[in-house]
C-alpha atoms as a PDB file:
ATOM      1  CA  UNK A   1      -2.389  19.898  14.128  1.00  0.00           C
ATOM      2  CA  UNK A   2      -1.268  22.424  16.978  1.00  0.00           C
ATOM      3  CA  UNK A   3      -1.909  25.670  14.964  1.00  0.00           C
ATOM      4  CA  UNK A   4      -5.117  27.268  13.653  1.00  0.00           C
ATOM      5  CA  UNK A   5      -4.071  28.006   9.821  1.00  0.00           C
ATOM      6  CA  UNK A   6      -7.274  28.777   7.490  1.00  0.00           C
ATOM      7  CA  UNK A   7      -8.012  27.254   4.136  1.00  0.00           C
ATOM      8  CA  UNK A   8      -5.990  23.798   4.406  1.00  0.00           C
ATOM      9  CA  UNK A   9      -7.481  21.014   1.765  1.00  0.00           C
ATOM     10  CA  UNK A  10      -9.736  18.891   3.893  1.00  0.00           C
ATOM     11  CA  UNK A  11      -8.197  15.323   4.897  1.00  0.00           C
ATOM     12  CA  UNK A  12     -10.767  12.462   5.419  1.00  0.00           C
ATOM     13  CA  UNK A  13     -10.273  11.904   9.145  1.00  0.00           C
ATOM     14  CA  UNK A  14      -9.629   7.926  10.096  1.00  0.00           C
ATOM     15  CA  UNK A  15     -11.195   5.204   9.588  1.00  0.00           C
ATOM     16  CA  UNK A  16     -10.470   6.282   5.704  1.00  0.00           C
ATOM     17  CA  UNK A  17     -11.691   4.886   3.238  1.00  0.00           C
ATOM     18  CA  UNK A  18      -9.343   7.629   0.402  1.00  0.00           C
ATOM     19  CA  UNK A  19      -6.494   9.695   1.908  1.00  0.00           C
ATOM     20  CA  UNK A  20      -4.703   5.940   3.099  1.00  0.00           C
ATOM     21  CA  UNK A  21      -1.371   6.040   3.810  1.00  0.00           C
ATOM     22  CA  UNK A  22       0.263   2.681   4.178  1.00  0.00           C
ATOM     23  CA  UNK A  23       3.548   2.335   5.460  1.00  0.00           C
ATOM     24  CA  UNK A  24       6.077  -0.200   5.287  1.00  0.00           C
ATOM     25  CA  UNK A  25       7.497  -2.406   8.433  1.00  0.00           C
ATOM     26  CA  UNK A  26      11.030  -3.684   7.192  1.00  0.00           C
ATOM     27  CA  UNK A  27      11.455  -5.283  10.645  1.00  0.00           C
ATOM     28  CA  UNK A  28      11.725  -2.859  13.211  1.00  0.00           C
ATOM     29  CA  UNK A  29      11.895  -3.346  16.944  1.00  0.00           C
ATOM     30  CA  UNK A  30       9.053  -3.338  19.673  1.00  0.00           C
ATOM     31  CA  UNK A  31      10.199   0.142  20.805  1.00  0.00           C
ATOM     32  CA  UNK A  32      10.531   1.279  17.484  1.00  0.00           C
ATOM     33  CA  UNK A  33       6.585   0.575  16.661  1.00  0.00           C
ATOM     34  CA  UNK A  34       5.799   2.210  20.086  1.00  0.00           C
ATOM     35  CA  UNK A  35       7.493   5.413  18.776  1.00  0.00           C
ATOM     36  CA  UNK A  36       6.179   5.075  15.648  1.00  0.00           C
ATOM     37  CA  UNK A  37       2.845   5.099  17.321  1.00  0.00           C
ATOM     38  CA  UNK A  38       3.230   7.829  19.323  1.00  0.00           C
ATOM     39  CA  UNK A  39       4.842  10.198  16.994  1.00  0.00           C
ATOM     40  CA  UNK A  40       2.348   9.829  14.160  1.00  0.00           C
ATOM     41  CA  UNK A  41      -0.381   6.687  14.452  1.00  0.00           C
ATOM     42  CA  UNK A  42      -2.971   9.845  13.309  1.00  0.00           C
ATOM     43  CA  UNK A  43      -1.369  10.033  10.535  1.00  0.00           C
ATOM     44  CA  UNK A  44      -1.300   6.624   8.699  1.00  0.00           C
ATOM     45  CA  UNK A  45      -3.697   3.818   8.536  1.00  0.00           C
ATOM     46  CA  UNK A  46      -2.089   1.083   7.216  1.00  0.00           C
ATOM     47  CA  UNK A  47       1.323  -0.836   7.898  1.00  0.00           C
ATOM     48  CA  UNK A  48       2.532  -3.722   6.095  1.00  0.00           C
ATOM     49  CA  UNK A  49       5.452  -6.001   6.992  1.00  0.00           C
ATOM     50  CA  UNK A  50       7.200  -6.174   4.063  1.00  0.00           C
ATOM     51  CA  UNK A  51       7.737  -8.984   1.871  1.00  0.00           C
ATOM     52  CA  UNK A  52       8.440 -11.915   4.074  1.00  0.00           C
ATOM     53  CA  UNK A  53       9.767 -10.271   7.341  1.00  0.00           C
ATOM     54  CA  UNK A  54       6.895 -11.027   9.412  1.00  0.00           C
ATOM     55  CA  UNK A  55       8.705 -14.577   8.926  1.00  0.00           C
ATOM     56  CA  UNK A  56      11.570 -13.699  11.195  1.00  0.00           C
ATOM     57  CA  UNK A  57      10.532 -10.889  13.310  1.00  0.00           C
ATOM     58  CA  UNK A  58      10.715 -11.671  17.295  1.00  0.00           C
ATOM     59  CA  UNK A  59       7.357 -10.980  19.129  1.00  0.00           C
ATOM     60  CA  UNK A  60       5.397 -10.793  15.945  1.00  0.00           C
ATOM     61  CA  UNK A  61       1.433 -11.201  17.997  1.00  0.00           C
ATOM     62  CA  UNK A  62       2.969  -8.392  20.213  1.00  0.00           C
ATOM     63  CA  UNK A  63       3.666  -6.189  17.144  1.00  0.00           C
ATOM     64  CA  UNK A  64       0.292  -6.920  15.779  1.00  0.00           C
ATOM     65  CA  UNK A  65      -1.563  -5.998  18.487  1.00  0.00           C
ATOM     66  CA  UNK A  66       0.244  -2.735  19.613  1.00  0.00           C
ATOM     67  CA  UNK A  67      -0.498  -1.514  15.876  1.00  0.00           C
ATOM     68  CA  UNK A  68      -4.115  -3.056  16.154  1.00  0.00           C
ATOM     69  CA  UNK A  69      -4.854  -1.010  19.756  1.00  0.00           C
ATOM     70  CA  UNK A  70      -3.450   2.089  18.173  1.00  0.00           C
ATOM     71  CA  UNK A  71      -6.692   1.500  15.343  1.00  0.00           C
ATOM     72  CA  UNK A  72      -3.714   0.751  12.662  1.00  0.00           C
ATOM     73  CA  UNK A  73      -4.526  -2.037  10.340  1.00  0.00           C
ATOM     74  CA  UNK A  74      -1.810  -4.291   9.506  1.00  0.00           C
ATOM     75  CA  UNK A  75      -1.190  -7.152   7.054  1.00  0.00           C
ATOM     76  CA  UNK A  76       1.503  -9.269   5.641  1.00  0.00           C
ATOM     77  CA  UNK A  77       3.826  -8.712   2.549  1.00  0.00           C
ATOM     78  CA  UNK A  78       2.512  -9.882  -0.922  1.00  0.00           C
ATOM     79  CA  UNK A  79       5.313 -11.908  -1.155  1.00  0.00           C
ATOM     80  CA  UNK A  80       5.034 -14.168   1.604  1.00  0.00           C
ATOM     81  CA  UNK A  81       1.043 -15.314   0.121  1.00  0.00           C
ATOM     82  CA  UNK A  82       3.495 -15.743  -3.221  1.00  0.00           C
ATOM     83  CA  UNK A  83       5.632 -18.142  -0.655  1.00  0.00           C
ATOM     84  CA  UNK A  84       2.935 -20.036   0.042  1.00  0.00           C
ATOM     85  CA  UNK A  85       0.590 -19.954  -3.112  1.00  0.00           C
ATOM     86  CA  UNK A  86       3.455 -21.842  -5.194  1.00  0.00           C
ATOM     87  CA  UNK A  87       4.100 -24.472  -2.414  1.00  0.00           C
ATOM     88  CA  UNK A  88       0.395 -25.019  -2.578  1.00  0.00           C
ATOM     89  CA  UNK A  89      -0.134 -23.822   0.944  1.00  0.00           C
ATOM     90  CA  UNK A  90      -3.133 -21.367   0.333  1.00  0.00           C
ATOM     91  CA  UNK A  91      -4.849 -23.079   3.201  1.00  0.00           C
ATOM     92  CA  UNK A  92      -1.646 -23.062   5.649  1.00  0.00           C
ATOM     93  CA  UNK A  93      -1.837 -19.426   4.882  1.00  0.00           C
ATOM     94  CA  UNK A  94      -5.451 -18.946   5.707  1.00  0.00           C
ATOM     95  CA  UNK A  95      -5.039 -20.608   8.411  1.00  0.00           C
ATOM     96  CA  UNK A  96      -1.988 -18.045   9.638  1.00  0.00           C
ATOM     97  CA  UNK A  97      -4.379 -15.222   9.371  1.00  0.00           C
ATOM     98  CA  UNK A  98      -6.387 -16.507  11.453  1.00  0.00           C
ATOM     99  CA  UNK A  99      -3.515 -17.188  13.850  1.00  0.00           C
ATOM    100  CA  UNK A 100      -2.525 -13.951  13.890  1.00  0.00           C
ATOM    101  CA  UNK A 101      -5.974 -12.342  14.186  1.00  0.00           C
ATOM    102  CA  UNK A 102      -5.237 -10.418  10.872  1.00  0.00           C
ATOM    103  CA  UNK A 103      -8.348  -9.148   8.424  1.00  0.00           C
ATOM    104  CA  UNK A 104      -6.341  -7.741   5.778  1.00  0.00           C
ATOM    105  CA  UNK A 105      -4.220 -10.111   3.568  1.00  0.00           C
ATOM    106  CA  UNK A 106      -2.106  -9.271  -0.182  1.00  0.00           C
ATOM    107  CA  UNK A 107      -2.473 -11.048  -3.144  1.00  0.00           C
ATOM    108  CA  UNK A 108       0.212 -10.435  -5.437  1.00  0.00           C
ATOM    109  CA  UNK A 109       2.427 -12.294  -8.107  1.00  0.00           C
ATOM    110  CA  UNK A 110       5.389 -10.176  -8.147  1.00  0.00           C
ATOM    111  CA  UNK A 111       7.489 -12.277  -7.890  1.00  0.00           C
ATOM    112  CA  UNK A 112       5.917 -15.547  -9.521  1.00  0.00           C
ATOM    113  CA  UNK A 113       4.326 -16.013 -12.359  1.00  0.00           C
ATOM    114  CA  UNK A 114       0.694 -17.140 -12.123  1.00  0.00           C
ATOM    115  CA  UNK A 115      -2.056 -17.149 -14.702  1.00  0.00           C
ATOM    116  CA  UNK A 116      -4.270 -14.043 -13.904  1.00  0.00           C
ATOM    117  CA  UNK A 117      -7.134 -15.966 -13.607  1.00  0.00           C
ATOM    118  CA  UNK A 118      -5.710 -18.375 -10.528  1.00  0.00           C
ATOM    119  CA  UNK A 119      -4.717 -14.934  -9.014  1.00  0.00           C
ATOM    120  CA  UNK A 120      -8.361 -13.873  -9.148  1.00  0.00           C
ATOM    121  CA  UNK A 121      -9.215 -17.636  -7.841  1.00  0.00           C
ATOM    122  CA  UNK A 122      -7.103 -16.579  -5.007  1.00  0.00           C
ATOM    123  CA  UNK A 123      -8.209 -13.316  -4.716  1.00  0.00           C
ATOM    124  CA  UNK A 124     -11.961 -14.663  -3.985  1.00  0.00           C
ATOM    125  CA  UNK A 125     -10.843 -17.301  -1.981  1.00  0.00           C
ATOM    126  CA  UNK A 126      -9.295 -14.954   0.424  1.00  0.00           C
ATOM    127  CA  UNK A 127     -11.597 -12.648   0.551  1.00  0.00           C
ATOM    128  CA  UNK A 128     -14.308 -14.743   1.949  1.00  0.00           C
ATOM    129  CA  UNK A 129     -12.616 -14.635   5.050  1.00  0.00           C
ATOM    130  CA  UNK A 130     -10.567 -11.432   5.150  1.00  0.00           C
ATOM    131  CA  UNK A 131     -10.423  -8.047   3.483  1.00  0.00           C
ATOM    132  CA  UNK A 132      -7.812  -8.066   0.446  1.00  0.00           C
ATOM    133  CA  UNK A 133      -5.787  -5.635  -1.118  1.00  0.00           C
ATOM    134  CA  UNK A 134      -4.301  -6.788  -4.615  1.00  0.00           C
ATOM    135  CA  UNK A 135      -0.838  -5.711  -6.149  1.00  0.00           C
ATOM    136  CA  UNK A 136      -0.569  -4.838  -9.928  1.00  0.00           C
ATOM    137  CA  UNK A 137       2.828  -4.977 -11.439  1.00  0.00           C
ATOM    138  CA  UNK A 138       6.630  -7.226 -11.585  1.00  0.00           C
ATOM    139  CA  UNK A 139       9.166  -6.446  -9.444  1.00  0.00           C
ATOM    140  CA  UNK A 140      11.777  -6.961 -12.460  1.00  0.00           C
ATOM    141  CA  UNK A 141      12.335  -3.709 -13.866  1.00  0.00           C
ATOM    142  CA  UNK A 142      12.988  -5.361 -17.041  1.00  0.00           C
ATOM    143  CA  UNK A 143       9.246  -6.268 -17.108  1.00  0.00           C
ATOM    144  CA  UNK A 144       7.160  -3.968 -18.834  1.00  0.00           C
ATOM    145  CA  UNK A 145       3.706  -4.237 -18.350  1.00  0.00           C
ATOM    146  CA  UNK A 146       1.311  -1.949 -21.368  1.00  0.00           C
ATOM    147  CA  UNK A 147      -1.335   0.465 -20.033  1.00  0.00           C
ATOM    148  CA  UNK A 148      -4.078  -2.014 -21.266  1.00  0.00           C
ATOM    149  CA  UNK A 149      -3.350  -4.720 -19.197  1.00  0.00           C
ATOM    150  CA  UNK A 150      -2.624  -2.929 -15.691  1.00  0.00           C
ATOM    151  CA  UNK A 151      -6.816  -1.997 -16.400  1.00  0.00           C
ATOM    152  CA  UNK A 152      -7.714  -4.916 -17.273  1.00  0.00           C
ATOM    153  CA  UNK A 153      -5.947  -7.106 -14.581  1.00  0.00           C
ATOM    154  CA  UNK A 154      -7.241  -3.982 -11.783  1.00  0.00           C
ATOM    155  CA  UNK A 155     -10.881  -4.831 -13.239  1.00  0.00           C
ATOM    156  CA  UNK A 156     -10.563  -8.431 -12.996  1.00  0.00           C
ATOM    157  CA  UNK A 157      -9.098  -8.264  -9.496  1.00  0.00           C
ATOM    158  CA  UNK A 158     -11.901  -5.909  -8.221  1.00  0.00           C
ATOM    159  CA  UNK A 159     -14.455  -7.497  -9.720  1.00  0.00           C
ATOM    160  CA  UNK A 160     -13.002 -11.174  -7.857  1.00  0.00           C
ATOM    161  CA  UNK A 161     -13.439  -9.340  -4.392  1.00  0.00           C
ATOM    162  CA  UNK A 162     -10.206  -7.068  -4.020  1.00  0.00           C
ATOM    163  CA  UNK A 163     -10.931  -4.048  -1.877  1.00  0.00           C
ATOM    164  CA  UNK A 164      -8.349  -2.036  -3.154  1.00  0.00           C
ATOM    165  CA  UNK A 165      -5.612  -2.610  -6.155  1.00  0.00           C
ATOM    166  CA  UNK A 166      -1.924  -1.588  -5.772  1.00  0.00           C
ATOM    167  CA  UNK A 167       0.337   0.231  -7.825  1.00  0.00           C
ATOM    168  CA  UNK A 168       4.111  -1.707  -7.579  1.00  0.00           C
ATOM    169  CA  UNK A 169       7.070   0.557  -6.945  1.00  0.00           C
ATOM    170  CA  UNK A 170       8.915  -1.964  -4.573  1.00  0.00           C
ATOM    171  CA  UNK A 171      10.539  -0.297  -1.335  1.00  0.00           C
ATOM    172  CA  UNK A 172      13.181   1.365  -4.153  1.00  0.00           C
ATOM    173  CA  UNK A 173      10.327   3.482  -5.948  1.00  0.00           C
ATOM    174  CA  UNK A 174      12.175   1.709  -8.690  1.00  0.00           C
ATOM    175  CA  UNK A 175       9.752  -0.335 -11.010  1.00  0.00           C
ATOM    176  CA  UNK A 176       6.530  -0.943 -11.937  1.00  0.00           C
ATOM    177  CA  UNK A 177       4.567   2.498 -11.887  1.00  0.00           C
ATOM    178  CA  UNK A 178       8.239   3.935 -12.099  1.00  0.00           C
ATOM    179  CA  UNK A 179      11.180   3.986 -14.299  1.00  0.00           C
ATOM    180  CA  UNK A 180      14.578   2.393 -13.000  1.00  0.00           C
ATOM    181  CA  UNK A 181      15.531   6.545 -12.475  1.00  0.00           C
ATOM    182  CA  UNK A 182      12.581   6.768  -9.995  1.00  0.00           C
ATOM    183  CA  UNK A 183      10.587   9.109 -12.739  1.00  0.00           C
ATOM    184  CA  UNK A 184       6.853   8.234 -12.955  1.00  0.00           C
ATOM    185  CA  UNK A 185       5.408   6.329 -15.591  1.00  0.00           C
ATOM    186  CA  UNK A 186       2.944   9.268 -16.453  1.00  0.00           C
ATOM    187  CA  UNK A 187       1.444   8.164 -19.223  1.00  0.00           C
ATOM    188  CA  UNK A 188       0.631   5.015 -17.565  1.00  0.00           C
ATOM    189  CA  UNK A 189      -0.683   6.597 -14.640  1.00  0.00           C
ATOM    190  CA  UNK A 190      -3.151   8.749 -16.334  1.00  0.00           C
ATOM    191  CA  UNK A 191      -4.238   5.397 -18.318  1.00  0.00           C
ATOM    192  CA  UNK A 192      -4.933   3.932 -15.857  1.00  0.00           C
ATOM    193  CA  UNK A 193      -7.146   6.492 -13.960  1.00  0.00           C
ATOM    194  CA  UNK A 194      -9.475   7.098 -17.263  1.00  0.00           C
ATOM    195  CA  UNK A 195     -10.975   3.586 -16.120  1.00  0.00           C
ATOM    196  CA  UNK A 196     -10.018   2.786 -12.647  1.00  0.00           C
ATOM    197  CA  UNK A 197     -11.398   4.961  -9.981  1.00  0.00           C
ATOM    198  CA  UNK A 198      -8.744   6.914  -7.953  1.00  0.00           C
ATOM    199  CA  UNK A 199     -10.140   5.906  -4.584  1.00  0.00           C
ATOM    200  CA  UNK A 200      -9.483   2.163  -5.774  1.00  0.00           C
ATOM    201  CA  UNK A 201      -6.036   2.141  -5.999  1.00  0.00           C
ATOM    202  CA  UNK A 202      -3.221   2.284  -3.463  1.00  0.00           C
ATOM    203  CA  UNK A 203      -0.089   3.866  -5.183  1.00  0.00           C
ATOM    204  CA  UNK A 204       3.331   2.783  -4.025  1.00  0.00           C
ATOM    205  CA  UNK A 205       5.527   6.135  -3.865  1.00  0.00           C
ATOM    206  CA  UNK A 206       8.324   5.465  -1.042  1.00  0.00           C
ATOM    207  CA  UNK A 207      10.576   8.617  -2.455  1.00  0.00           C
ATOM    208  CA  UNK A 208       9.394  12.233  -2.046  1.00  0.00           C
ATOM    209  CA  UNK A 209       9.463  13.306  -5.600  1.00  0.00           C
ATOM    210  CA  UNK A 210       6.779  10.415  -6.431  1.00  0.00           C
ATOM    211  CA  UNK A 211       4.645  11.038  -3.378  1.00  0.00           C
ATOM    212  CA  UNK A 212       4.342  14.901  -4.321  1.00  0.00           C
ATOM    213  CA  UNK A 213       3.343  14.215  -7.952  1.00  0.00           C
ATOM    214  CA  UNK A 214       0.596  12.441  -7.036  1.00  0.00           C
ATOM    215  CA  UNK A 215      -0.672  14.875  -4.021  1.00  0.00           C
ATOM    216  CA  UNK A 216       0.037  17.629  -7.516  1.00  0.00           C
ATOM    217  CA  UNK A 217      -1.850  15.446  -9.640  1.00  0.00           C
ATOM    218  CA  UNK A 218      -4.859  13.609  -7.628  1.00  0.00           C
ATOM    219  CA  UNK A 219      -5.127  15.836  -4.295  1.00  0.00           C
ATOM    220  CA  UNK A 220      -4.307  15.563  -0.872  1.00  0.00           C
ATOM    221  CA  UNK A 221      -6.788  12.470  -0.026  1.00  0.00           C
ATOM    222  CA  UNK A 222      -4.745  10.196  -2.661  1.00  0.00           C
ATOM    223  CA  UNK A 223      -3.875   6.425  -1.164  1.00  0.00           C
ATOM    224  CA  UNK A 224       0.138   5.957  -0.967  1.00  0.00           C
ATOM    225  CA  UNK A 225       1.799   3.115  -0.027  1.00  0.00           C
ATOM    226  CA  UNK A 226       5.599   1.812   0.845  1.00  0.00           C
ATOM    227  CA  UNK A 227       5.957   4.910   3.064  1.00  0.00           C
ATOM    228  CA  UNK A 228       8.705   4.429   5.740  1.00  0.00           C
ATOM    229  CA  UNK A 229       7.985   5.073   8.962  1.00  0.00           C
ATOM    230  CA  UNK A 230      10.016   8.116   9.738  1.00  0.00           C
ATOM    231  CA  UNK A 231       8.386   9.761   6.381  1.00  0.00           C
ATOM    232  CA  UNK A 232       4.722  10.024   7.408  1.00  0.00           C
ATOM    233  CA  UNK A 233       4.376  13.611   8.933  1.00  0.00           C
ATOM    234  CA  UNK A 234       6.456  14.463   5.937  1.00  0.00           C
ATOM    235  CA  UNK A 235       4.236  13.203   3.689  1.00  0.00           C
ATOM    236  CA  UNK A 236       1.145  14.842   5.682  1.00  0.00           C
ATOM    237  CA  UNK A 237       2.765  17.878   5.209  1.00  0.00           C
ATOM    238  CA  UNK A 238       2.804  17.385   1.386  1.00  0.00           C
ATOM    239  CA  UNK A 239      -1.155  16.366   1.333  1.00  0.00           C
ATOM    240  CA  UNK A 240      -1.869  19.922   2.848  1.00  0.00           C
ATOM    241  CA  UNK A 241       0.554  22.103   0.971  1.00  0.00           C
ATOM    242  CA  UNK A 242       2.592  23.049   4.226  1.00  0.00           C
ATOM    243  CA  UNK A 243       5.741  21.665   2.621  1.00  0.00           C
ATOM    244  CA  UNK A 244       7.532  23.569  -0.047  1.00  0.00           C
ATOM    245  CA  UNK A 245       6.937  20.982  -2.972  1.00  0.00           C
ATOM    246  CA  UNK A 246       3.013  21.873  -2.696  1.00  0.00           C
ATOM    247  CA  UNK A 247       2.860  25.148  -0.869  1.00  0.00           C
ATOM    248  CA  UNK A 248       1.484  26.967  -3.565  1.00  0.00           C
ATOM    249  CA  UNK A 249      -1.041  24.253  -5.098  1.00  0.00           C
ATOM    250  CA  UNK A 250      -3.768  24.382  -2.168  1.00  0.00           C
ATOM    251  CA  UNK A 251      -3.778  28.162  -1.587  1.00  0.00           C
END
């Protein structure tokens, strides 16, 4: 930051392991990553190229490796490993990460139905040769998923090797942890965090309103996900109450 103010909350300071912001790639340009890097690379950790765009992007090892040298990590969509798991090309896609010199990989089933425990089968498959971060939750806002079995699946999924679990909320902040209005699931939320450590879970919150209830309810070094690009010094502005929304809560 450029100016001395006292008594900020303290972030963790990169690599983090809490305090991750992951934002979303929906396909932008070489020069577009380069700004993105030079305008705010302190400020987020994690960029994923969203659902299957990393399938049509132009200079895709390029991308990777400008994100890579700026100590960003970067990994695919869920939904291109839901591409390939129901083609039955689990080992095509291994062998892509490899390709591509990635260590971080999403297993999900957002999309696709598959039986919880093959999803943990994949989950420890992967993860004996990358890091993995699992997604919790439908993409069909129609699909309700109770309290009981977000836990259990986020227990199941850490306990098969996930590093880190993840909240769904699409790009649209529009499902999953969220109502179709945007408006948290609260109760679900705070089910969820009587049995699943807080520094486990990545929360998708790509509008404002969501990312500043959970910075009000869990503190400035919460993990958010689906953040666009030209919203991360926003949202670091929210973590240490130098935004109006949380002014007031870390005085």
């Amino acid at each position: 930051m450029n100016f001395n103010l006292k008594n900020l909350p303290k972030r963790e300071k990169k690599p983090r392991s809490k305090g991750i912001t992951m934002v979303i790639d929906k396909g932008s340009s070489i020069q577009q990553c380069k700004n993105l890097i030079e305008s705010s690379s302190e400020y987020f950790d994690v960029i994923k190229f969203g659902w299957t765009t990393s399938n049509f992007m132009n200079n895709l090892k390029k991308k990777i490796k400008l994100f890579k040298d700026a100590d960003i990590n970067v990994y695919f969509g869920g939904t291109l490993f839901e591409a390939f798991a129901i083609r039955s090309q689990i080992d095509d896609y291994i062998s892509i990460l490899k390709e591509y010199d990635l260590n971080l990989a999403e297993v999900s089933d957002g999309s696709i139905s598959i039986p919880h425990k093959k999803k943990c089968e994949y989950i420890e498959k992967l993860s004996k040769h990358v890091t993995v971060f699992s997604e919790i939750g439908s993409k069909d806002e129609k699909k309700i998923i109770p309290p009981y079995k977000w836990i259990r699946q986020m227990k199941a999924e850490l306990n098969a090797g996930s590093k880190k679990v993840i909240g769904e909320a699409r790009e649209s902040g529009s499902v999953g942890l969220f109502r179709s209005s945007g408006e948290v699931r609260q109760g679900l939320v705070e089910e969820i965090l009587t049995e699943i450590p807080t520094e486990k879970i990545i929360w998708e919150a790509p509008l404002k309103a969501q990312q500043v209830w959970f910075v009000k309810l869990l503190g400035p070094n919460v993990n958010l996900g689906n953040i666009s690009g030209n919203e991360v010094i926003s949202l670091e502005t929210i973590r240490v109450g130098l935004r109006g929304d949380t002014f007031n809560d870390f005085l």
